[in-house]
PDB file of N, CA and C in Angstrom:
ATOM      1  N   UNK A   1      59.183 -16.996  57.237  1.00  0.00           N
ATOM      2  CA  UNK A   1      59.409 -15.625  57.647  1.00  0.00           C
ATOM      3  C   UNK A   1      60.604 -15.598  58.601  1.00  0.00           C
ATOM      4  N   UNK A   2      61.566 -14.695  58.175  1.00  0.00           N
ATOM      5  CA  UNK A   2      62.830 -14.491  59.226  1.00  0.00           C
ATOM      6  C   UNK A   2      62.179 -14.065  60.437  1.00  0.00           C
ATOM      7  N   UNK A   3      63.045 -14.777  61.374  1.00  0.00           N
ATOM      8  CA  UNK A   3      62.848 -14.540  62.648  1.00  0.00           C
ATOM      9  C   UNK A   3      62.709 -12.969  63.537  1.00  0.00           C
ATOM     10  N   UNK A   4      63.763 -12.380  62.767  1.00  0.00           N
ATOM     11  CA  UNK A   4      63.600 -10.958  63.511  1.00  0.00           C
ATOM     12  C   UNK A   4      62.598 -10.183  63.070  1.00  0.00           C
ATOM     13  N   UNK A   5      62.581 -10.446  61.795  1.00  0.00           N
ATOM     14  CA  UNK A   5      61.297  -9.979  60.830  1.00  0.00           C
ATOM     15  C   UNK A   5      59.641 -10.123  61.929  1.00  0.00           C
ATOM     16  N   UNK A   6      59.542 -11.442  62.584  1.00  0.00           N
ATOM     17  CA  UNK A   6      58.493 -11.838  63.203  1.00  0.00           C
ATOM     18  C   UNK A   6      58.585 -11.328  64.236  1.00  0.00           C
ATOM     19  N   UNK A   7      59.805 -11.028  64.988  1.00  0.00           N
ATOM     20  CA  UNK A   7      59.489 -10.142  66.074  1.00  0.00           C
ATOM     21  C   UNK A   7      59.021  -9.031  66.124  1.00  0.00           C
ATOM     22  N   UNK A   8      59.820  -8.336  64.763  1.00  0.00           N
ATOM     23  CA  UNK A   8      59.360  -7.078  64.719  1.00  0.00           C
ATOM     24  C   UNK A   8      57.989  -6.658  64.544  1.00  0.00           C
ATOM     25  N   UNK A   9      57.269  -7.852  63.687  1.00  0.00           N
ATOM     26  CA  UNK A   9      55.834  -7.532  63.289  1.00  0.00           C
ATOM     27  C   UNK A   9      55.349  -7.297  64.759  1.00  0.00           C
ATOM     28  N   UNK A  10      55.424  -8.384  65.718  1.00  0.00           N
ATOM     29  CA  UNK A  10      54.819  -8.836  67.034  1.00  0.00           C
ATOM     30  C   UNK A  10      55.021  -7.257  67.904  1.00  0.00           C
ATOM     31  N   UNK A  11      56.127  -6.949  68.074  1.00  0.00           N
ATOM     32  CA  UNK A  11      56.234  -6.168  68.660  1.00  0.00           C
ATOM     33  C   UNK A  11      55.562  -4.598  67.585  1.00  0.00           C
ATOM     34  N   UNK A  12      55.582  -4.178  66.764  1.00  0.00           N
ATOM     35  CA  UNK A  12      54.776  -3.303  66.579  1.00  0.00           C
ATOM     36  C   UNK A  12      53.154  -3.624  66.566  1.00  0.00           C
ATOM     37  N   UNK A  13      52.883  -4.399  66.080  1.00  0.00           N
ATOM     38  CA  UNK A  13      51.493  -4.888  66.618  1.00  0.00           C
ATOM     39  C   UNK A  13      51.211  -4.893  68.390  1.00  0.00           C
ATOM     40  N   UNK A  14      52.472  -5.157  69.280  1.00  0.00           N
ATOM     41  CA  UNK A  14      51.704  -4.502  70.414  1.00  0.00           C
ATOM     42  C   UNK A  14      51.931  -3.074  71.157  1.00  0.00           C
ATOM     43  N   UNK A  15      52.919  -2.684  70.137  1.00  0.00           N
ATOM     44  CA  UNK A  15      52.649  -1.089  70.477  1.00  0.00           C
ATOM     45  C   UNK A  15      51.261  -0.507  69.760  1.00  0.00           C
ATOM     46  N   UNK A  16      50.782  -0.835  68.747  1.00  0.00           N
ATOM     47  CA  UNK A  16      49.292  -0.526  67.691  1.00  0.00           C
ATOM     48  C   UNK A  16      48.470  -0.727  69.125  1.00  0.00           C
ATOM     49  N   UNK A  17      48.689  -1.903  69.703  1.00  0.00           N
ATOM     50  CA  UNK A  17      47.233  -2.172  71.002  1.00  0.00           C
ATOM     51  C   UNK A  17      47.267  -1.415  72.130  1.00  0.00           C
ATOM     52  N   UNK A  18      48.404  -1.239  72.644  1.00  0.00           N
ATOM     53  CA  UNK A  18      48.682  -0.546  73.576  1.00  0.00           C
ATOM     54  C   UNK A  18      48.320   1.212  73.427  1.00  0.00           C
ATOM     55  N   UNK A  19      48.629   1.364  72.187  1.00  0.00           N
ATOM     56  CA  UNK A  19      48.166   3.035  72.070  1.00  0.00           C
ATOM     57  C   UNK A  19      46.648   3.074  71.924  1.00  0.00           C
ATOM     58  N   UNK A  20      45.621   2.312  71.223  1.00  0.00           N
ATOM     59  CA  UNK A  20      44.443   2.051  70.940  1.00  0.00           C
ATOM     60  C   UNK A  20      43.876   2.073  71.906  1.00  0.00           C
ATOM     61  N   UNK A  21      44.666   1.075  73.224  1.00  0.00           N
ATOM     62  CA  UNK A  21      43.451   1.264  74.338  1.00  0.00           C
ATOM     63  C   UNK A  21      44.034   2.304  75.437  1.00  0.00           C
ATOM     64  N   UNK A  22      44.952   3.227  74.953  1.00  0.00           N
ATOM     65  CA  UNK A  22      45.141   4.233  75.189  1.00  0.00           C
ATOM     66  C   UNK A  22      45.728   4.010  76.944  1.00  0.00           C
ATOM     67  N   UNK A  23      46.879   3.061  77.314  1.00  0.00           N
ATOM     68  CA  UNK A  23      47.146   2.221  78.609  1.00  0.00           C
ATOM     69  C   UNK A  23      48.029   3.242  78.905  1.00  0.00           C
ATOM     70  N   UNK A  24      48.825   4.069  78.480  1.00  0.00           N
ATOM     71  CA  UNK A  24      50.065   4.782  79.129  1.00  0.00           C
ATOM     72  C   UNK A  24      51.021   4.535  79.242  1.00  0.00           C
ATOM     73  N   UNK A  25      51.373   3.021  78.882  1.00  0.00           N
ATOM     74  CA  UNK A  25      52.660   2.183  78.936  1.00  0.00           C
ATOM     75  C   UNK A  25      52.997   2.843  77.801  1.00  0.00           C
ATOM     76  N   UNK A  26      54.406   3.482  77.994  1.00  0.00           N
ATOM     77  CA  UNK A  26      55.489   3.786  77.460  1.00  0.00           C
ATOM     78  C   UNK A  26      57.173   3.305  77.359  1.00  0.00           C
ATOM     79  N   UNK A  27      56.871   2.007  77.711  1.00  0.00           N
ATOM     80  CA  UNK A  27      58.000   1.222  78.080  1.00  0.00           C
ATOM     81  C   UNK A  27      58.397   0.745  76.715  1.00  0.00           C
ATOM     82  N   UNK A  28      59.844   0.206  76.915  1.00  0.00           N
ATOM     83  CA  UNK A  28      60.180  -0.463  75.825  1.00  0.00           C
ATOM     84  C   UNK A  28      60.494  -1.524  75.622  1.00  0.00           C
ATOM     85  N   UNK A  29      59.493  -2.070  74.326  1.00  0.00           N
ATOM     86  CA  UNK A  29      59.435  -3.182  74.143  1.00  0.00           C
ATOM     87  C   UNK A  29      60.381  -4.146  73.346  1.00  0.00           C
ATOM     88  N   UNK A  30      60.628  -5.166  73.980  1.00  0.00           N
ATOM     89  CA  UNK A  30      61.683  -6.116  73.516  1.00  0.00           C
ATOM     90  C   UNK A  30      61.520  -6.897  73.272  1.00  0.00           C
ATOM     91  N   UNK A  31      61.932  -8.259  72.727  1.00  0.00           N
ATOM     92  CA  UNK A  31      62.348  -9.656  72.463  1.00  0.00           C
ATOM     93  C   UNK A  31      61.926 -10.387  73.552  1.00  0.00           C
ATOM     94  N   UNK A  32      61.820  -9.765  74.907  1.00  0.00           N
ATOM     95  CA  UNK A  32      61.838 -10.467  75.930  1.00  0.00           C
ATOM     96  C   UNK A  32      61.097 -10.189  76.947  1.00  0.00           C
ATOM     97  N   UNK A  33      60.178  -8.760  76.020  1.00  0.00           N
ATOM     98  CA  UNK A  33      59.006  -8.451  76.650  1.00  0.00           C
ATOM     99  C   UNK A  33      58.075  -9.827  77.537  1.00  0.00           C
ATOM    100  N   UNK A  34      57.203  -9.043  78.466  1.00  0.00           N
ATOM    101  CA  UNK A  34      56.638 -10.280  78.980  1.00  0.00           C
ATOM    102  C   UNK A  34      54.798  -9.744  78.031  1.00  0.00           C
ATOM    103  N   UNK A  35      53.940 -10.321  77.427  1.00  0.00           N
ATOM    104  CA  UNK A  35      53.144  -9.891  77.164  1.00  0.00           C
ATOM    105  C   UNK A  35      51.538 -10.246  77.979  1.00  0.00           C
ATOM    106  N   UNK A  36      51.406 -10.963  78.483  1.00  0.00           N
ATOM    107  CA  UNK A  36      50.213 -11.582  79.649  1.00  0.00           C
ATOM    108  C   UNK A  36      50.822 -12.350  80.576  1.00  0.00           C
ATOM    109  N   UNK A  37      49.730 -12.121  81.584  1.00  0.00           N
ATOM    110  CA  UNK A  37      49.967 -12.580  83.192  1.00  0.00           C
ATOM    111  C   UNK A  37      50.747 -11.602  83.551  1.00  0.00           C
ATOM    112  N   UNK A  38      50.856 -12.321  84.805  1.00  0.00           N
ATOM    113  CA  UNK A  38      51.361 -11.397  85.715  1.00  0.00           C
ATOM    114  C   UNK A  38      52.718 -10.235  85.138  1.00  0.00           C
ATOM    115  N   UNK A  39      52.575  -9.361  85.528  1.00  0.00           N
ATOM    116  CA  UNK A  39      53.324  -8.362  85.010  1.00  0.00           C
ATOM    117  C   UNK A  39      53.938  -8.184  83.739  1.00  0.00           C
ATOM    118  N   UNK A  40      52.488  -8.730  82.750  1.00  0.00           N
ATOM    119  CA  UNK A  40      52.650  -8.582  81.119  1.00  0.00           C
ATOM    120  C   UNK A  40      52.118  -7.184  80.877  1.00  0.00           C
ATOM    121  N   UNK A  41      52.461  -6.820  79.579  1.00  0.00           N
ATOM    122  CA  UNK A  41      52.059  -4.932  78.707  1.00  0.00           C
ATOM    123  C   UNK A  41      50.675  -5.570  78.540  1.00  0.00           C
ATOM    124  N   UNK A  42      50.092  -6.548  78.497  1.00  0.00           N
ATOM    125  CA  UNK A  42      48.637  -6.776  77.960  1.00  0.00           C
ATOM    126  C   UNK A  42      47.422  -6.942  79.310  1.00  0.00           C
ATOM    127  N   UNK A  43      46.047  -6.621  78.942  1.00  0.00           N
ATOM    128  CA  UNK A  43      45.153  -7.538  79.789  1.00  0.00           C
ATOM    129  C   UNK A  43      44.390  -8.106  78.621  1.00  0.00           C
ATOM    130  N   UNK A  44      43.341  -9.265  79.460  1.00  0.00           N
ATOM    131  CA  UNK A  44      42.582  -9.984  78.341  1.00  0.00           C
ATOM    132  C   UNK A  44      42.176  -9.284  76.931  1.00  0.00           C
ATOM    133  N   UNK A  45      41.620  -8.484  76.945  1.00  0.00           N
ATOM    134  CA  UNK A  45      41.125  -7.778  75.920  1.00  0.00           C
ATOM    135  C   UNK A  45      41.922  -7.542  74.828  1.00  0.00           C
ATOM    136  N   UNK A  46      43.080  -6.623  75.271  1.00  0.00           N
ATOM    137  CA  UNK A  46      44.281  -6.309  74.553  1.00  0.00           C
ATOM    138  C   UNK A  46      45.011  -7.446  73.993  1.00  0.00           C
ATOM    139  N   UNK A  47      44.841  -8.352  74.529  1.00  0.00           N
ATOM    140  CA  UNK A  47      45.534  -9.666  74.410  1.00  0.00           C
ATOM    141  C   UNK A  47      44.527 -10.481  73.013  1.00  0.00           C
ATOM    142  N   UNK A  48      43.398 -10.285  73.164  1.00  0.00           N
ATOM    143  CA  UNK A  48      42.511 -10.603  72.073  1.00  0.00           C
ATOM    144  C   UNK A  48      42.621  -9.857  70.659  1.00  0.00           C
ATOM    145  N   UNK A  49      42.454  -8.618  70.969  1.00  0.00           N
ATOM    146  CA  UNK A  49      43.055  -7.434  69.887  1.00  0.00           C
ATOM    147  C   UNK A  49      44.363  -8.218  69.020  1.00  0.00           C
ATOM    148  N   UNK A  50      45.467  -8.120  69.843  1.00  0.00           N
ATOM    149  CA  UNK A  50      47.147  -8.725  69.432  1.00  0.00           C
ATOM    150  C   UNK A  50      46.805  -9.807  68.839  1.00  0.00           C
ATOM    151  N   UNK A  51      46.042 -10.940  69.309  1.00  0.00           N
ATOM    152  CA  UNK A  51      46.003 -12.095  68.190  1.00  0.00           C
ATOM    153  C   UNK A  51      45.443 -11.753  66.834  1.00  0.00           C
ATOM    154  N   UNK A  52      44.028 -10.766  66.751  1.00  0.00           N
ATOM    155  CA  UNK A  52      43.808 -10.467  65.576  1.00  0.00           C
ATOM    156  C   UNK A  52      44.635  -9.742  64.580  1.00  0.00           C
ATOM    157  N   UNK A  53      45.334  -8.999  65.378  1.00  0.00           N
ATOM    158  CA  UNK A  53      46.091  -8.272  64.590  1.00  0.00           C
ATOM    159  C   UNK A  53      47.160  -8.798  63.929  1.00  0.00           C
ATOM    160  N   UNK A  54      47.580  -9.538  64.771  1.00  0.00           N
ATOM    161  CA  UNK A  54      49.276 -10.427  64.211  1.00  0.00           C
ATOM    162  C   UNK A  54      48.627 -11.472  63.540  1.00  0.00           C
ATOM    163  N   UNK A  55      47.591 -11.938  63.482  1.00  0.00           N
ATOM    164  CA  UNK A  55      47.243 -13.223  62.487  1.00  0.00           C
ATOM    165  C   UNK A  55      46.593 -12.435  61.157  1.00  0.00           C
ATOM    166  N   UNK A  56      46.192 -11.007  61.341  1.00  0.00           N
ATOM    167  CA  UNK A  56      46.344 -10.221  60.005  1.00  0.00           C
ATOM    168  C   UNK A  56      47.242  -9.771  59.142  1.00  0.00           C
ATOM    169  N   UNK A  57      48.562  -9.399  59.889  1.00  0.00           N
ATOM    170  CA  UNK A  57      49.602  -9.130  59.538  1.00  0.00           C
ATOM    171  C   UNK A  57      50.383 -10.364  58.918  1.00  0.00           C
ATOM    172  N   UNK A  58      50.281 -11.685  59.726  1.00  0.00           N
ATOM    173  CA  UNK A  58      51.114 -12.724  58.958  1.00  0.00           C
ATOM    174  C   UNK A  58      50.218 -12.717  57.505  1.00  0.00           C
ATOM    175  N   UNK A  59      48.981 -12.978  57.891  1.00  0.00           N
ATOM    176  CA  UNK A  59      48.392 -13.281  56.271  1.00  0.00           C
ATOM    177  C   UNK A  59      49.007 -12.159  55.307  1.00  0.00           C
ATOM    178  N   UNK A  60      49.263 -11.093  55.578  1.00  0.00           N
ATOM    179  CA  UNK A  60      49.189  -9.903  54.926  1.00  0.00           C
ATOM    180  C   UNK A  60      50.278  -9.906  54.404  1.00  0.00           C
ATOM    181  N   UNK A  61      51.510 -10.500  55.174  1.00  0.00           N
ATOM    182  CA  UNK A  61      52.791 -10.566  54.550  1.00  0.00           C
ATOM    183  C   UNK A  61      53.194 -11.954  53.812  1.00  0.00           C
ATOM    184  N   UNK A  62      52.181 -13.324  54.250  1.00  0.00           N
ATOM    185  CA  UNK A  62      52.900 -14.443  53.844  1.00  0.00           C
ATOM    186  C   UNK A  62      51.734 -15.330  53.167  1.00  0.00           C
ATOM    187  N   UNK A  63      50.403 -14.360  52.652  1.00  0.00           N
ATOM    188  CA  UNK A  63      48.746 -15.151  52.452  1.00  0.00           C
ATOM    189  C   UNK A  63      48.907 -16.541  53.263  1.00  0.00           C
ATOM    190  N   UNK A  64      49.618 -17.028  54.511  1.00  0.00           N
ATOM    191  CA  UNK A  64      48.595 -18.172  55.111  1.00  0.00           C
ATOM    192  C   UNK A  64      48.476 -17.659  56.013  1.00  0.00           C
ATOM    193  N   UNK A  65      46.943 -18.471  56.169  1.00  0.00           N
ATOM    194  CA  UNK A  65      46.239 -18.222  57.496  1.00  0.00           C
ATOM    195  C   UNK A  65      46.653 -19.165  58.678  1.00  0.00           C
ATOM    196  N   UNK A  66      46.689 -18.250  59.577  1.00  0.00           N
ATOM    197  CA  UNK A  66      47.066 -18.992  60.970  1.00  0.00           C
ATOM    198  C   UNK A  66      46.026 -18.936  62.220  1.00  0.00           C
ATOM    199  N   UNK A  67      45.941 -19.280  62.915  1.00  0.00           N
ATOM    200  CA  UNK A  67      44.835 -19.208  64.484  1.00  0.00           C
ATOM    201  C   UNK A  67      45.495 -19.559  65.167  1.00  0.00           C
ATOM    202  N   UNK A  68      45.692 -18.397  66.213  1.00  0.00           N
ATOM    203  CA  UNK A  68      46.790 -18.485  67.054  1.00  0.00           C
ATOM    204  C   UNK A  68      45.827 -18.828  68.569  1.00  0.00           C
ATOM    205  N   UNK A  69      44.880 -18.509  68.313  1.00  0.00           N
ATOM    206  CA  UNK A  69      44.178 -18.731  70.050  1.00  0.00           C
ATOM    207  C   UNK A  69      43.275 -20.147  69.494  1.00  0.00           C
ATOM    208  N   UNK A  70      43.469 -21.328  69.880  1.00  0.00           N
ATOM    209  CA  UNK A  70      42.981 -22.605  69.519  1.00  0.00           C
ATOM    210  C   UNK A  70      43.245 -23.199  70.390  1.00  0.00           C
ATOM    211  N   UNK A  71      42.665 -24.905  70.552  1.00  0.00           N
ATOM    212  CA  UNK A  71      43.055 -25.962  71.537  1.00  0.00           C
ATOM    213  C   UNK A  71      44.513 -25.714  71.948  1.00  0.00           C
ATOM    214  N   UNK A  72      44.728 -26.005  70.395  1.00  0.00           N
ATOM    215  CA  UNK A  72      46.630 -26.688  70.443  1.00  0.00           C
ATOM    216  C   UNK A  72      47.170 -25.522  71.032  1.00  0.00           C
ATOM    217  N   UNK A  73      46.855 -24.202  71.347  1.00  0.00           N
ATOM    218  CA  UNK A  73      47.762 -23.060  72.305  1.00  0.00           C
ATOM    219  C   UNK A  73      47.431 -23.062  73.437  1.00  0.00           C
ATOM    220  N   UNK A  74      46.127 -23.985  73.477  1.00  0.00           N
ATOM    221  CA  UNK A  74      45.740 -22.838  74.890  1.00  0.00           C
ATOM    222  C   UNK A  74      46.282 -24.683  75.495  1.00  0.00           C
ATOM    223  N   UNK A  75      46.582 -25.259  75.300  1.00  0.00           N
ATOM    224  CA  UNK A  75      46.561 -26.674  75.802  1.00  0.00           C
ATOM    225  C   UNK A  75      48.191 -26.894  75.980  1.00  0.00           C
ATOM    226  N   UNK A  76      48.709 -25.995  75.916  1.00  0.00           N
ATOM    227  CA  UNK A  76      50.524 -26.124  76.083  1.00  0.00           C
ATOM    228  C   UNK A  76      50.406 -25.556  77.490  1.00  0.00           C
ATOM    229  N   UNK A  77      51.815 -26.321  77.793  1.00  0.00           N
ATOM    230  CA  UNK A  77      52.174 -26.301  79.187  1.00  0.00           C
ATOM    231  C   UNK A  77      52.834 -25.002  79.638  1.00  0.00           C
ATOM    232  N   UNK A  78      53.668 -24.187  78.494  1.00  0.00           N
ATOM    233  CA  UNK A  78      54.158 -22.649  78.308  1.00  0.00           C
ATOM    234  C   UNK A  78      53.381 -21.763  77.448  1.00  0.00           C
ATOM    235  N   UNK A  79      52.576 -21.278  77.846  1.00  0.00           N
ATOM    236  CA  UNK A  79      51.652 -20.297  76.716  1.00  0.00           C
ATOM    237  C   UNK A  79      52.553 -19.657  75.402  1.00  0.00           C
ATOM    238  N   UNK A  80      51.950 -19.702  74.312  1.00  0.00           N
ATOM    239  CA  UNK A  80      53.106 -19.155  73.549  1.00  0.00           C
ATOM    240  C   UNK A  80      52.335 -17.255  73.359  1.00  0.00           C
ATOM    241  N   UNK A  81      51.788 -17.067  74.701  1.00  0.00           N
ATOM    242  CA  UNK A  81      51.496 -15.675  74.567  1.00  0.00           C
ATOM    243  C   UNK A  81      51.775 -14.898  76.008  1.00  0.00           C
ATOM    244  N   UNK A  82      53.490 -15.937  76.813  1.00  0.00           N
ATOM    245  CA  UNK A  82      53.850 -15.316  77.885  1.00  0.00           C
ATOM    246  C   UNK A  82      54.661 -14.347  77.577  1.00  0.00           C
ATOM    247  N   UNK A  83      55.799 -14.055  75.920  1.00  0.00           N
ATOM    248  CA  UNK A  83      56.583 -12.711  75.748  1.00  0.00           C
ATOM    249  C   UNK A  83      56.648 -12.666  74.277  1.00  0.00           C
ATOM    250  N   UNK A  84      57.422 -12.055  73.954  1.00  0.00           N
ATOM    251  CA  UNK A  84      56.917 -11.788  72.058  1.00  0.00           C
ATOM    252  C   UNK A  84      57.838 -13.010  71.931  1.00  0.00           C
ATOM    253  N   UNK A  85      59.017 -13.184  72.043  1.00  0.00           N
ATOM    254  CA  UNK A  85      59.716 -14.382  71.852  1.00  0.00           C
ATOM    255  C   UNK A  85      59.096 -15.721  71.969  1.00  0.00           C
ATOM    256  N   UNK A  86      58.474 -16.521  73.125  1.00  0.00           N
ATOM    257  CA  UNK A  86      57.088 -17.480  72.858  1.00  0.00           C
ATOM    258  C   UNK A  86      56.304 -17.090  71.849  1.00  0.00           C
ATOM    259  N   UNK A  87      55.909 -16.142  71.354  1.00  0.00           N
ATOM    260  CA  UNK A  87      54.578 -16.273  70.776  1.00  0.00           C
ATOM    261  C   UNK A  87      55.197 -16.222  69.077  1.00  0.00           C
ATOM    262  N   UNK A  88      56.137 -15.627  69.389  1.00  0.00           N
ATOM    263  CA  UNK A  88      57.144 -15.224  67.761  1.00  0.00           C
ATOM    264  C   UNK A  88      57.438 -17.285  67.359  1.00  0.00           C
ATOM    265  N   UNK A  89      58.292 -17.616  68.383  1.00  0.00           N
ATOM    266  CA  UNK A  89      58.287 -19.811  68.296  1.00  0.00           C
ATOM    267  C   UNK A  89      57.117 -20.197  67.878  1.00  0.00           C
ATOM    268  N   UNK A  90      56.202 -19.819  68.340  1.00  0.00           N
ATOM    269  CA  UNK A  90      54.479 -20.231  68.261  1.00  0.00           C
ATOM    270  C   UNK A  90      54.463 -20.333  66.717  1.00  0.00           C
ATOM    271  N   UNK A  91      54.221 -19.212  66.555  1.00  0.00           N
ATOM    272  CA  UNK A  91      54.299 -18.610  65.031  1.00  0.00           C
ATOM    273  C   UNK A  91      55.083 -19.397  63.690  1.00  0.00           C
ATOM    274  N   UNK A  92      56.404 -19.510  64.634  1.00  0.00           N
ATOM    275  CA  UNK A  92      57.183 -20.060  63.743  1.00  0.00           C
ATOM    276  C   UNK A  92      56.463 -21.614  63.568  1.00  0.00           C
ATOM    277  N   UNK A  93      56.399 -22.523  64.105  1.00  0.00           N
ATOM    278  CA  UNK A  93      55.723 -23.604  64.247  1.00  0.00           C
ATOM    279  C   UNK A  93      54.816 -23.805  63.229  1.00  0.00           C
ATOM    280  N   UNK A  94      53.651 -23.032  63.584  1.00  0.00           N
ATOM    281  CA  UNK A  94      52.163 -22.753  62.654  1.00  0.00           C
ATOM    282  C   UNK A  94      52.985 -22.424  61.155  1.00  0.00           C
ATOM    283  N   UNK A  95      53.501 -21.723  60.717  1.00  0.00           N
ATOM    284  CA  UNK A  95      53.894 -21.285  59.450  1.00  0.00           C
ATOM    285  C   UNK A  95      54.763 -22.715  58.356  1.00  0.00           C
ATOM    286  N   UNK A  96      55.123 -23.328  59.883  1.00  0.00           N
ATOM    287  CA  UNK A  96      56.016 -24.620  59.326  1.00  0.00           C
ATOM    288  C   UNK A  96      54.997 -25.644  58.931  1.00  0.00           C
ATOM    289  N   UNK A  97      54.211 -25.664  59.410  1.00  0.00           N
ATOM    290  CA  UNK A  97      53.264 -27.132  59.564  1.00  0.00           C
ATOM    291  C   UNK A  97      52.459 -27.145  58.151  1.00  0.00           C
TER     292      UNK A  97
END
């Protein structure tokens, strides 16, 4: 999957969460968005939502399945769910393997 292509999914998938839990953030989201921790568009919850959603959407566009919240993510030293750009690398990775 092209790269911008994956951002773009990422990033409309977290505008889909953000309106759902109805947060008020109206900001705009980028490449370089920060998405969890400290002064991320997400909290836990929302952050749970976004993985389901973007691991629906990859299947949806490319039939493989991916699991993005597992050992091997949560066990990295840079979360690949600190901005859409980490988590978009993440992605890329999983799709390669």
């Amino acid at each position: 999957m092209e790269k911008q292509k994956l951002n773009d999914l990422i990033i409309t998938c977290v505008r889909q969460v953000l309106e759902e839990a109805a947060s008020g953030h109206s900001v705009n989201i980028t490449n370089e968005s920060k998405l969890y921790g400290s002064g991320g568009l997400l909290d836990s919850l929302s952050l749970v939502r976004l993985i389901a959603d973007v691991e629906e959407e990859i299947y949806q566009k490319t039939h493989k399945t991916i699991t993005l919240a597992d050992e091997k993510a949560m066990s990295q030293k840079n979360s690949p769910f600190k901005s859409i750009i980490s988590l978009s690398d993440y992605i890329e990775k999983l799709l390669t393997e």
